[in-house]
PDB file of N, CA and C in Angstrom:
ATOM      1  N   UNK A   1     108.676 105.855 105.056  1.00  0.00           N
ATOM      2  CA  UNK A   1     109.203 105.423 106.328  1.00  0.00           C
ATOM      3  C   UNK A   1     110.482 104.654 106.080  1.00  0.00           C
ATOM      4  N   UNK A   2     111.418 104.670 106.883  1.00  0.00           N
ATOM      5  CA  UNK A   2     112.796 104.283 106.618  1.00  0.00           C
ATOM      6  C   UNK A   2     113.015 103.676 108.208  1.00  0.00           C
ATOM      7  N   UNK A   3     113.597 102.015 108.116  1.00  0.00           N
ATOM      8  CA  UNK A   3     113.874 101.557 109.717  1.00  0.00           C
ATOM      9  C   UNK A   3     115.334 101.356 109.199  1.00  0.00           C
ATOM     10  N   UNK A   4     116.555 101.861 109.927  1.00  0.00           N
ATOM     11  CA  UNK A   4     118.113 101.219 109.845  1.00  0.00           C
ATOM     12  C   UNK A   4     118.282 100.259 111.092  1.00  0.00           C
ATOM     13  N   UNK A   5     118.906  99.304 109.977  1.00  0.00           N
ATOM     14  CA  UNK A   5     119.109  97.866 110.672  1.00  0.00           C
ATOM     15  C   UNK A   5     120.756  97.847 110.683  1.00  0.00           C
ATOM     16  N   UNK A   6     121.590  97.493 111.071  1.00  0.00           N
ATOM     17  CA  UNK A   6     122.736  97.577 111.209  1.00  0.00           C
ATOM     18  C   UNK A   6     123.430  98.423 110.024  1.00  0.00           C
ATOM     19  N   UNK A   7     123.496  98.020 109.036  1.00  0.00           N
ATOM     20  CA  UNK A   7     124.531  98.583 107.528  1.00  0.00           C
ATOM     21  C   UNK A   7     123.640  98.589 106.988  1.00  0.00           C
ATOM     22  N   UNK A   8     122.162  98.042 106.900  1.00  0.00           N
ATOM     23  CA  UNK A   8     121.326  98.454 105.993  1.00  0.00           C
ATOM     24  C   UNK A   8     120.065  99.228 106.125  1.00  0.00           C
ATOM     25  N   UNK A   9     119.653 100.106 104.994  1.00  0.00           N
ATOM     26  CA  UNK A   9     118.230 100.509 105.846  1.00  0.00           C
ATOM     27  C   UNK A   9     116.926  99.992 105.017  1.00  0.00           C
ATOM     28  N   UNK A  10     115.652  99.756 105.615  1.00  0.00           N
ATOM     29  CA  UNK A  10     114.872  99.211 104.860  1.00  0.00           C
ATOM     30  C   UNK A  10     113.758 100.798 104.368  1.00  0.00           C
ATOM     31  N   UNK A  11     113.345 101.043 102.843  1.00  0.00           N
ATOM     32  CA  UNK A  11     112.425 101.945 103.231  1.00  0.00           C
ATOM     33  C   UNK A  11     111.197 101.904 102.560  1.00  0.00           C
ATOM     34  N   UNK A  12     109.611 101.864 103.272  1.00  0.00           N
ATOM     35  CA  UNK A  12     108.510 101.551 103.011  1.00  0.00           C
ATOM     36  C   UNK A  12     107.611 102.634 102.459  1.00  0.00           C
ATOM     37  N   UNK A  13     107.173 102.977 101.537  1.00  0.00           N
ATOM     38  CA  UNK A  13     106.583 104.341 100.653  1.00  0.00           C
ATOM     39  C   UNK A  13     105.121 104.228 101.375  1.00  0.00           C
ATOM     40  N   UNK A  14     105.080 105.159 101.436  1.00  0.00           N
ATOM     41  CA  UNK A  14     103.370 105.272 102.394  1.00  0.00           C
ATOM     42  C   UNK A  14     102.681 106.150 101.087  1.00  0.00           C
ATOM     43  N   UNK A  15     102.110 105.713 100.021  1.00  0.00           N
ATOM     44  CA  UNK A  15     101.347 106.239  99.131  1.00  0.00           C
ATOM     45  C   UNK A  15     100.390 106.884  99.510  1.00  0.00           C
ATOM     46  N   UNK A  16      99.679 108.480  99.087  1.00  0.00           N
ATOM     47  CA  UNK A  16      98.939 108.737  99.316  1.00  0.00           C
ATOM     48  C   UNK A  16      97.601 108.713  98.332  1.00  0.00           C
ATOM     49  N   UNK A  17      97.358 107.993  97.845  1.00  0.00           N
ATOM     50  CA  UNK A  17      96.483 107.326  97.398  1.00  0.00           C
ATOM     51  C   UNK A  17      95.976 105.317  97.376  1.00  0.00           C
ATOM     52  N   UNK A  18      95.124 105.316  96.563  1.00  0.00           N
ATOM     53  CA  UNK A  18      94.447 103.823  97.068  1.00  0.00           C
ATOM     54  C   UNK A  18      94.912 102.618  96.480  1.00  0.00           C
ATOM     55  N   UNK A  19      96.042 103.179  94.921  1.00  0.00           N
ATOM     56  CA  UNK A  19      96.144 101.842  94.436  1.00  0.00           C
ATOM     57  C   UNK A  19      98.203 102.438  93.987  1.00  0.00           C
ATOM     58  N   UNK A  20      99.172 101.316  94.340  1.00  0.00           N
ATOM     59  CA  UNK A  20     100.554 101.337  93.841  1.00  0.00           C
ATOM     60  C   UNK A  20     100.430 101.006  92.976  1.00  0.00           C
ATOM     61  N   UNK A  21     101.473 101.158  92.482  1.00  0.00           N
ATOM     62  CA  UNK A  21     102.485 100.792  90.994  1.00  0.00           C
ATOM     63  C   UNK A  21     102.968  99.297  91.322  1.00  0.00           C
ATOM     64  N   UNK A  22     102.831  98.193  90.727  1.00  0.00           N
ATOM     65  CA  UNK A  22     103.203  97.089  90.894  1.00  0.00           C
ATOM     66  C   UNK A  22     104.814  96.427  91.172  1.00  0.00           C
ATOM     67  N   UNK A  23     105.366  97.305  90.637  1.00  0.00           N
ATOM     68  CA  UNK A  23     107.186  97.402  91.405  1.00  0.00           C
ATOM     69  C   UNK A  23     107.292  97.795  92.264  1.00  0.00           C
ATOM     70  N   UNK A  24     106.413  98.670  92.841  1.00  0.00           N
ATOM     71  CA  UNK A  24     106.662  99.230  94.378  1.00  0.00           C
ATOM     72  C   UNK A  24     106.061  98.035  95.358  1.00  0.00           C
ATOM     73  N   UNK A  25     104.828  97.394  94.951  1.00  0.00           N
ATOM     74  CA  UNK A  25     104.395  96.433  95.333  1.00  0.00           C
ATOM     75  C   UNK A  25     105.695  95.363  95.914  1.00  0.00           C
ATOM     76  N   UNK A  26     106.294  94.420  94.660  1.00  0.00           N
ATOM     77  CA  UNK A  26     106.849  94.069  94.633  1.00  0.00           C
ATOM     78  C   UNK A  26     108.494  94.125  95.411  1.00  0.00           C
ATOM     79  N   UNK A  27     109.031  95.611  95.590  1.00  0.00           N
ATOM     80  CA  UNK A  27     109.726  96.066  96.550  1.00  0.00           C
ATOM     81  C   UNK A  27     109.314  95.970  98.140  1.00  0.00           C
ATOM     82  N   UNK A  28     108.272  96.395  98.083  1.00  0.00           N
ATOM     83  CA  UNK A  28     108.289  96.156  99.674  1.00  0.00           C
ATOM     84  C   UNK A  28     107.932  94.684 100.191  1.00  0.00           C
ATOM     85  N   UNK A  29     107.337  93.902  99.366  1.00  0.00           N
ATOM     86  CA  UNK A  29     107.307  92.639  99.916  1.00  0.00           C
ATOM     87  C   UNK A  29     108.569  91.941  99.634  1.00  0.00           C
ATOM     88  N   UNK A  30     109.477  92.627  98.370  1.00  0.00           N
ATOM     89  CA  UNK A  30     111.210  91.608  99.170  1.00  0.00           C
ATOM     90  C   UNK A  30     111.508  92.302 100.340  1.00  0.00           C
ATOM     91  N   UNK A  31     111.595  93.338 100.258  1.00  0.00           N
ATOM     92  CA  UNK A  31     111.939  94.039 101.855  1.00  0.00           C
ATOM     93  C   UNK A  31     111.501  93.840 102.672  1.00  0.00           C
ATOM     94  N   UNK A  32     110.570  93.351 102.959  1.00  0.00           N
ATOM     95  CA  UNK A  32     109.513  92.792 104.519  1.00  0.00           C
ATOM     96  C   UNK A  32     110.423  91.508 104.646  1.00  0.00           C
ATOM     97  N   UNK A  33     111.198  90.724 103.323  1.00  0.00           N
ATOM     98  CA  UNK A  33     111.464  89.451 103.912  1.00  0.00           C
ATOM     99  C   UNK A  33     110.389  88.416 104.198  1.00  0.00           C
ATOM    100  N   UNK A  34     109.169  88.479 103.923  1.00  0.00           N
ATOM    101  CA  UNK A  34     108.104  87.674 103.755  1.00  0.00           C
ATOM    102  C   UNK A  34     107.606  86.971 102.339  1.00  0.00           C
ATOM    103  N   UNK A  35     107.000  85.572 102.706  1.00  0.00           N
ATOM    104  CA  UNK A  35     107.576  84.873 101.238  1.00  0.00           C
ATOM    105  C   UNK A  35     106.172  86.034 100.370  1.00  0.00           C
ATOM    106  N   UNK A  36     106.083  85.954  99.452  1.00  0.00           N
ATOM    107  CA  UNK A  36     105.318  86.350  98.482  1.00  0.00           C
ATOM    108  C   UNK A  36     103.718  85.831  98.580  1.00  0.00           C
ATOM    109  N   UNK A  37     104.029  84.572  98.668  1.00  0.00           N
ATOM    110  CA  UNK A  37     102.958  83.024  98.856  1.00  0.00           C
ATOM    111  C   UNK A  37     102.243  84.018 100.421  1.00  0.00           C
ATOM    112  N   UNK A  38     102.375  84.364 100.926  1.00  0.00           N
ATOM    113  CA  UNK A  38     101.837  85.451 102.557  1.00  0.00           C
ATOM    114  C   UNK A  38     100.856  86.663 101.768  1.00  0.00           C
ATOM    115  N   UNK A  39     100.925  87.198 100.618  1.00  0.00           N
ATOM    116  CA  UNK A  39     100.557  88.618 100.388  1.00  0.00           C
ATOM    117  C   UNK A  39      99.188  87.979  99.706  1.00  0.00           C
ATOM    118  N   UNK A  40      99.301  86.736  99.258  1.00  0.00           N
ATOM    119  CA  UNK A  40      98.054  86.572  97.950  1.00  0.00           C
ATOM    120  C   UNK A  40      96.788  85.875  98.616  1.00  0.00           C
ATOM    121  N   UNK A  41      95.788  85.826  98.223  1.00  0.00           N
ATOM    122  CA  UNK A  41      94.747  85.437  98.897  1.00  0.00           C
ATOM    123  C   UNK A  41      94.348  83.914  98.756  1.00  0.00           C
TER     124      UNK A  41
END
């Protein structure tokens, strides 16, 4: 999935399976713009 925001676009991998790769992880939570400290339990 891909949202364009003015000059930039953000894009979110919809895996079809149950577990990511930990850089992809890591990519979409800088891209959400949400602190990190939000994702962990």
């Amino acid at each position: 999935m891909q949202k364009k925001t003015g000059d930039s676009t953000t894009t979110v991998p919809v895996p079809n399976h149950k577990e990511i790769l930990i850089g992809t992880l890591k990519s979409i939570i800088r891209q959400s713009q949400i602190p990190a400290a939000e994702f962990k339990n």
